[in-house]
N, C-alpha and C. Protein backbone atom coordinates (compact mmCIF):
# COMPACT_ATOMS: atom_id res chain seq x y z
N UNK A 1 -108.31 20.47 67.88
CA UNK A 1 -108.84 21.82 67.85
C UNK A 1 -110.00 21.86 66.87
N UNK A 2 -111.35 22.80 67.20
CA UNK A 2 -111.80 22.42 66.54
C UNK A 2 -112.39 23.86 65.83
N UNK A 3 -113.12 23.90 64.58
CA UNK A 3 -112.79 24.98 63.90
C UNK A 3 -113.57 26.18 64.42
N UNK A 4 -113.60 27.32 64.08
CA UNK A 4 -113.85 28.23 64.49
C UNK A 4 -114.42 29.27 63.61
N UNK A 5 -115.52 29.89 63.90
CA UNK A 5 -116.32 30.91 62.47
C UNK A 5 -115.54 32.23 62.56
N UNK A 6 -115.04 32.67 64.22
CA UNK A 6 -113.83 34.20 64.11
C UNK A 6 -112.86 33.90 63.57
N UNK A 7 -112.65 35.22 62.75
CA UNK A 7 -111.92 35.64 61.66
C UNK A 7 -110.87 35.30 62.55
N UNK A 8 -109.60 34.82 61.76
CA UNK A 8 -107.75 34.89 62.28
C UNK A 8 -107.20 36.00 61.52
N UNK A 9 -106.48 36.64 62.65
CA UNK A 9 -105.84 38.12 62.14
C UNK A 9 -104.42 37.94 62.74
N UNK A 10 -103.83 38.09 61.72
CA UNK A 10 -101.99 38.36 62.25
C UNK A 10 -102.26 39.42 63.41
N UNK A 11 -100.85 39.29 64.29
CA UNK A 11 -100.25 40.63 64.61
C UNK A 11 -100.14 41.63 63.66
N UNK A 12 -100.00 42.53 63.90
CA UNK A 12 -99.55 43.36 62.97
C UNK A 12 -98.09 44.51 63.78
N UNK A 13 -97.65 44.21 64.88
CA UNK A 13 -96.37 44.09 65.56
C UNK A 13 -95.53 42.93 65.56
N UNK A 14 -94.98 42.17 64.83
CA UNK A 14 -94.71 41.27 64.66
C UNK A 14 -93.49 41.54 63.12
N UNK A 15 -92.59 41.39 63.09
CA UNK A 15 -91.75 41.26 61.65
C UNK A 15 -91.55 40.26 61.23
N UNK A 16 -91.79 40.16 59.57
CA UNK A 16 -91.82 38.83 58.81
C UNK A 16 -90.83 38.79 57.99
N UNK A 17 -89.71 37.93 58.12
CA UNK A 17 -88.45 37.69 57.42
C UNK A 17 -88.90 36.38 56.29
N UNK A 18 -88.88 36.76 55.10
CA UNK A 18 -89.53 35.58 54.43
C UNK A 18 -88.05 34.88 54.06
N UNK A 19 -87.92 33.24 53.83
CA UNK A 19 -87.18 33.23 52.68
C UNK A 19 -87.52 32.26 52.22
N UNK A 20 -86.80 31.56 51.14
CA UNK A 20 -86.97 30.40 50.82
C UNK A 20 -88.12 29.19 50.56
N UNK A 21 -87.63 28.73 51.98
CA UNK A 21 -87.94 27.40 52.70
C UNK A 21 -89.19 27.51 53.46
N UNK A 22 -89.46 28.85 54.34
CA UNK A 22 -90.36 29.41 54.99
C UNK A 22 -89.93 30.93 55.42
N UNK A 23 -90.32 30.78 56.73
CA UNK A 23 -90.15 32.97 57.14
C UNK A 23 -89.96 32.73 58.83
N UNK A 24 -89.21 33.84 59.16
CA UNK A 24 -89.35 33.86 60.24
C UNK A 24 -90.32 35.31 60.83
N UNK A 25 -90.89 35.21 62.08
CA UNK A 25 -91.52 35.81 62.84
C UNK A 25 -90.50 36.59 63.84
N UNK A 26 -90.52 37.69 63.86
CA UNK A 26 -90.11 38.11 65.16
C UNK A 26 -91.09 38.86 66.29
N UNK A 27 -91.10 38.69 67.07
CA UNK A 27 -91.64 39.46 68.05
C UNK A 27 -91.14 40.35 68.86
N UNK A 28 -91.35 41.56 68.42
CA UNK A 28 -90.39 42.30 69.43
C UNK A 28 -90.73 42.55 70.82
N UNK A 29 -91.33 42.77 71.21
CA UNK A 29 -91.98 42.65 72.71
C UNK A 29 -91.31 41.89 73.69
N UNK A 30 -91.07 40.41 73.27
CA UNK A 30 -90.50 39.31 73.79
C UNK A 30 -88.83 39.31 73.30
N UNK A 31 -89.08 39.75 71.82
CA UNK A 31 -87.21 39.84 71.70
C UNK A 31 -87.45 37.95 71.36
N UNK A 32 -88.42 37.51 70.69
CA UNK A 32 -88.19 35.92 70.56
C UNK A 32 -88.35 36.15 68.53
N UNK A 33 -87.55 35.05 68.29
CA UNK A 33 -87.78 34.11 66.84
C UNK A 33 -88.21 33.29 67.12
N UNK A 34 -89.71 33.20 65.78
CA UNK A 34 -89.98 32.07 65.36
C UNK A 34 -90.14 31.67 64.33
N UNK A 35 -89.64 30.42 63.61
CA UNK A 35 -89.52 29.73 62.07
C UNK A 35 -90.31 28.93 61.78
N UNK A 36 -91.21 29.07 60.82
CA UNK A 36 -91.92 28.47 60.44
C UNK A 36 -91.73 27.81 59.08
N UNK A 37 -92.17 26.78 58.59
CA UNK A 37 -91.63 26.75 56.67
C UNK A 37 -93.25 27.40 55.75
N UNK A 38 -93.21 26.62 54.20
CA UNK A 38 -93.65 27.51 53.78
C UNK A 38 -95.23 27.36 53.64
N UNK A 39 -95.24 26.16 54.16
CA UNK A 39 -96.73 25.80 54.26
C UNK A 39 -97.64 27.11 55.86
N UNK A 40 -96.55 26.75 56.68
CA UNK A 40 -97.28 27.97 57.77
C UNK A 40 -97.24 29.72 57.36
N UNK A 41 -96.15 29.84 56.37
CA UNK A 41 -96.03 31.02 55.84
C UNK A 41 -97.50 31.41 54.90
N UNK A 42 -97.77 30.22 54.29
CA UNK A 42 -98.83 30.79 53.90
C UNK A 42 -100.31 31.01 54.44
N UNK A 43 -100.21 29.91 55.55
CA UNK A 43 -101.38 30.02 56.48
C UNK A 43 -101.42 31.28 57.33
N UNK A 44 -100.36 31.85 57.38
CA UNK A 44 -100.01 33.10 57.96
C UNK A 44 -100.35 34.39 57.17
N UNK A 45 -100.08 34.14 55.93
CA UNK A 45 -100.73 35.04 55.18
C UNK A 45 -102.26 35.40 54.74
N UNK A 46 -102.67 33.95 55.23
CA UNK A 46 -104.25 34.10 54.72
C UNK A 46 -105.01 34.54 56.10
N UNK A 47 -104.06 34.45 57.76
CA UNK A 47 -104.67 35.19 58.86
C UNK A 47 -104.64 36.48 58.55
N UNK A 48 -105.67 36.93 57.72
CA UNK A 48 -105.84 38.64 57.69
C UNK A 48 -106.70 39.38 57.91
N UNK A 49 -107.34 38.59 58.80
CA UNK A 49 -108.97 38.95 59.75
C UNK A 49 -110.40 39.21 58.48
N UNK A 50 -110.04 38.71 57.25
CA UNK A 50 -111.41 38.50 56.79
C UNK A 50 -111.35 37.01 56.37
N UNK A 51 -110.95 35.90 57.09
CA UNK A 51 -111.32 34.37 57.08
C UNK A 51 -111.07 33.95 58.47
N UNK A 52 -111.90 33.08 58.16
CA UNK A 52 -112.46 31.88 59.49
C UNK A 52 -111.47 30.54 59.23
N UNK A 53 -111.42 30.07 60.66
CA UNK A 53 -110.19 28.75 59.63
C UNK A 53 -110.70 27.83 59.14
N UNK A 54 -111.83 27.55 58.81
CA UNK A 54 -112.62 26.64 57.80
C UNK A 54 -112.79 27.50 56.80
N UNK A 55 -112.33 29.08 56.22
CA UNK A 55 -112.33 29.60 55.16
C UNK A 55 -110.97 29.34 54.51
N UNK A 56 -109.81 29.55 55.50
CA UNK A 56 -108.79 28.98 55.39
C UNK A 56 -108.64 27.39 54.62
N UNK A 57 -108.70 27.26 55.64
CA UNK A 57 -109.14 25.37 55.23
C UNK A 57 -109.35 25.28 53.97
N UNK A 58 -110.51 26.31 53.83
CA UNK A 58 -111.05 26.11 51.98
C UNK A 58 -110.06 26.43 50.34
N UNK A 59 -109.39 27.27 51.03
CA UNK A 59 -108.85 28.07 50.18
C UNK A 59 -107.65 27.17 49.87
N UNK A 60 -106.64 26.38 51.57
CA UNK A 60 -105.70 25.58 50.68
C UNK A 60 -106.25 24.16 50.21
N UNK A 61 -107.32 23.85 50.77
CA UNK A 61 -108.29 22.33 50.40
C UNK A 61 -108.16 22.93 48.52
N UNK A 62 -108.84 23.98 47.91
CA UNK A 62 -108.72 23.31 46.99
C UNK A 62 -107.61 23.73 46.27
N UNK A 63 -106.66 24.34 46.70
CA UNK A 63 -105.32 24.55 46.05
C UNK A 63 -104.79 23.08 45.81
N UNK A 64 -105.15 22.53 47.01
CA UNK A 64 -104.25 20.73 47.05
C UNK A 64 -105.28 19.95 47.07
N UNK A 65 -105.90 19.64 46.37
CA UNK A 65 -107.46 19.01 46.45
C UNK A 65 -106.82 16.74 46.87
N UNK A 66 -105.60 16.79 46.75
CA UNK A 66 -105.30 15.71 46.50
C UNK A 66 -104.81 15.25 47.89
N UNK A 67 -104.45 16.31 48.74
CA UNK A 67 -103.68 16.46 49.93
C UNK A 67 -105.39 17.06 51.20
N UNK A 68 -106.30 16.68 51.03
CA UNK A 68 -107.29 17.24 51.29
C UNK A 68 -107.09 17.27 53.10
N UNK A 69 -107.15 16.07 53.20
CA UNK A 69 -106.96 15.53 55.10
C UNK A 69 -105.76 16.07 55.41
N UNK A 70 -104.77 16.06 54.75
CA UNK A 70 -103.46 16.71 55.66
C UNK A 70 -103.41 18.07 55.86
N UNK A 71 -103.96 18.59 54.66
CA UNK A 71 -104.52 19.87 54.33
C UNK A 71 -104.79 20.48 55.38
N UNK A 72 -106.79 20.15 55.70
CA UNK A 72 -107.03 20.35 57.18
C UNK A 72 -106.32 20.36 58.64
N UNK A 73 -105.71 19.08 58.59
CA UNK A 73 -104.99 18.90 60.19
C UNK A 73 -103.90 19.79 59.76
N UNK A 74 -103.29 19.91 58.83
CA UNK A 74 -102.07 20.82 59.03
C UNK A 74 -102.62 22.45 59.61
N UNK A 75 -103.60 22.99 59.11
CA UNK A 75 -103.80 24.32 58.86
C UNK A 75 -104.37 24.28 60.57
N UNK A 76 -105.45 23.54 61.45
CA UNK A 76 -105.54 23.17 62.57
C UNK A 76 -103.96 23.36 63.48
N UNK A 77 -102.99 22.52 63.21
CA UNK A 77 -102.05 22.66 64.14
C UNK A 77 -101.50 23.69 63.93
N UNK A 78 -101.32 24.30 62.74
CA UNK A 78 -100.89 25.63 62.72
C UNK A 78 -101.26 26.64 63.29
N UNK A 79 -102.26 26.56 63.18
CA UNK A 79 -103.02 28.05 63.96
C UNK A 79 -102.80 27.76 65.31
N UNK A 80 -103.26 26.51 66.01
CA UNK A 80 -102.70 26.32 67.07
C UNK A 80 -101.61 26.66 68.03
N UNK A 81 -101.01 26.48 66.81
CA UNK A 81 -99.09 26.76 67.42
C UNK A 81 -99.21 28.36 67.10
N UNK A 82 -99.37 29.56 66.07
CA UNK A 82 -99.43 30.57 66.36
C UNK A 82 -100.23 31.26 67.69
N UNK A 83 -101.49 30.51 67.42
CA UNK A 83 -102.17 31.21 68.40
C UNK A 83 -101.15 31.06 69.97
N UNK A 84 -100.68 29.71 70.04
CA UNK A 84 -99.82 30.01 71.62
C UNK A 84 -98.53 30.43 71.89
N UNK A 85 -98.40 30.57 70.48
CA UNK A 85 -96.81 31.54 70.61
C UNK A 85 -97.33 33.17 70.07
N UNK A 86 -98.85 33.10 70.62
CA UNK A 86 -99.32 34.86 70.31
C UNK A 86 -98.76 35.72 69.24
N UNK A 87 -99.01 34.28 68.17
CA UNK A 87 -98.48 35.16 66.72
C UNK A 87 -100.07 35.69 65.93
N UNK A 88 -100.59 34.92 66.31
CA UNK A 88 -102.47 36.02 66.25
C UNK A 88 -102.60 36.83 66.92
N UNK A 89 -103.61 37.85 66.56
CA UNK A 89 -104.58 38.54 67.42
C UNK A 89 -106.03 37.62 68.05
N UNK A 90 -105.95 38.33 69.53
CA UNK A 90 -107.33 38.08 69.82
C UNK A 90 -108.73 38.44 69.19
């Protein structure tokens, strides 16, 4: 996937059960759970429609400056996987 300059914006129909380990998603529409841990919890938090996912990218790149490459591909498959379980907005 490759990155993208539009902003990522949560649902904002969607309920966020945090705990621990990570959070779960519910969707009520569908009546589905989904679990994520706490690395997507936070990528989830930073979809708040004023970053791009190379702003993203930036923000945990230098939180983990040491973890730089996993960094990236992680935050990539993540959005990925929200975006097709329509845990973003269009």
């Amino acid at each position: 996937m490759t990155s993208s300059p539009s902003k990522l914006r949560r649902r904002e129909d969607w309920s966020v059960e945090s705990f621990e380990d990570g959070f779960v998603l519910y969707d009520p529409s569908a009546e589905r759970v989904i679990e994520f841990n706490a690395t997507a919890a936070l990528i989830w938090q930073l979809c708040d429609g004023t970053r791009s996912m190379d702003e993203i990218k930036k923000v945990l790149v230098d939180a983990y400056p040491e973890s730089a490459k996993d960094v990236e591909r992680d935050v990539e498959a993540t959005v990925a996987l929200m975006l097709e379980k329509n845990c973003l907005a269009p």
